[in-house]
Protein backbone atom coordinates (compact mmCIF):
# COMPACT_ATOMS: atom_id res chain seq x y z
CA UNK A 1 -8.03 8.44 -4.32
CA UNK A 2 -4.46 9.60 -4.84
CA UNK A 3 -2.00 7.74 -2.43
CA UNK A 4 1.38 9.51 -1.55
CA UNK A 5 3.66 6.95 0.45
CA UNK A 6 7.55 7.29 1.19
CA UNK A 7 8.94 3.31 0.29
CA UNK A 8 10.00 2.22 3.41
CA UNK A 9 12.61 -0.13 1.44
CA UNK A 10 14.12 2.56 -0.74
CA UNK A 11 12.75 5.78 0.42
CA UNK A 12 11.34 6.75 -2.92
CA UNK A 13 8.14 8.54 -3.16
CA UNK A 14 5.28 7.32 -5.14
CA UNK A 15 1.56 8.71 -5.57
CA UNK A 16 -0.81 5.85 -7.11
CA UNK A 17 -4.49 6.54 -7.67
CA UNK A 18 -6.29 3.72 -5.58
CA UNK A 19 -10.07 2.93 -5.34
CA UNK A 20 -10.17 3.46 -1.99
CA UNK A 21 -12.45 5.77 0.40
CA UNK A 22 -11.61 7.80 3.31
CA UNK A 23 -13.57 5.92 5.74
CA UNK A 24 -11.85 2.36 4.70
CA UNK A 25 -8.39 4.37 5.34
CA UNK A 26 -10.15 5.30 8.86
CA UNK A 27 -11.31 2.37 9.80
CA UNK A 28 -7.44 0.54 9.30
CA UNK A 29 -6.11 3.94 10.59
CA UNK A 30 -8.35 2.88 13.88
CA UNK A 31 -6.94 -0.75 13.47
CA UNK A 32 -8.74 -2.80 11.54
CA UNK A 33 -7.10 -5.20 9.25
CA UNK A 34 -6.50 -3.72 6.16
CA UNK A 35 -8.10 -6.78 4.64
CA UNK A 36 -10.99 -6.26 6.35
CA UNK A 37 -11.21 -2.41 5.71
CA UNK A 38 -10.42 -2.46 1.99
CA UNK A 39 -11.31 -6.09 0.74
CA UNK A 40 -11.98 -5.03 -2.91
CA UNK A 41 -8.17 -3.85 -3.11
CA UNK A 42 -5.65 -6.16 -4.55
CA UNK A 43 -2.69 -7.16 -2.11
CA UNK A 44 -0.24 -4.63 -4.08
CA UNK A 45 -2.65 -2.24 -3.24
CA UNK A 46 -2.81 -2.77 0.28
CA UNK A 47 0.73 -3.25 0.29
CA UNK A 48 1.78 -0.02 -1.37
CA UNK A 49 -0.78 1.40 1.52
CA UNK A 50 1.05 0.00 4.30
CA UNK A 51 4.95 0.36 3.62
CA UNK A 52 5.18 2.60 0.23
CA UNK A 53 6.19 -0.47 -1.44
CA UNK A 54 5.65 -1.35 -4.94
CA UNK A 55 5.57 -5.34 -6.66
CA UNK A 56 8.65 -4.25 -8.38
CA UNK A 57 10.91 -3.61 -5.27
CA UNK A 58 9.55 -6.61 -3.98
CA UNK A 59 10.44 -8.76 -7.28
CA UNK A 60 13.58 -6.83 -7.55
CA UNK A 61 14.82 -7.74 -3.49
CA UNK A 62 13.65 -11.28 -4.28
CA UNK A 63 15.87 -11.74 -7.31
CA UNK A 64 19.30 -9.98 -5.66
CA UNK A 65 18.65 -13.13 -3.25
């Protein structure tokens, strides 16, 4: 499934293709842990689900520090 997020670090806007279904994004929509919902997704995955995020904004905050 196509994902469209908004980064909530830099306010770009991705679209990744993720193997996820519409009822795992329902059931963490109704509040279960994403974990839970979507175990077969890596934790980028998830991640980029939650905040828009991507490993590379990640790696690049941690090496400004």
């Amino acid at each position: 499934m196509l994902i469209r997020r908004k980064s909530a670090m830099t306010g770009i806007i991705r679209e990744i293709e993720i193997n996820v279904t519409e009822e795992e994004l329902q059931e963490w929509q109704n509040g279960a842990l994403i974990q839970g919902a979507m175990p077969n997704l890596t934790p980028d995955d998830r991640e980029f689900i939650k905040t828009g995020i991507i490993a590379e904004e990640w790696d690049s905050l941690a090496s400004d520090e």
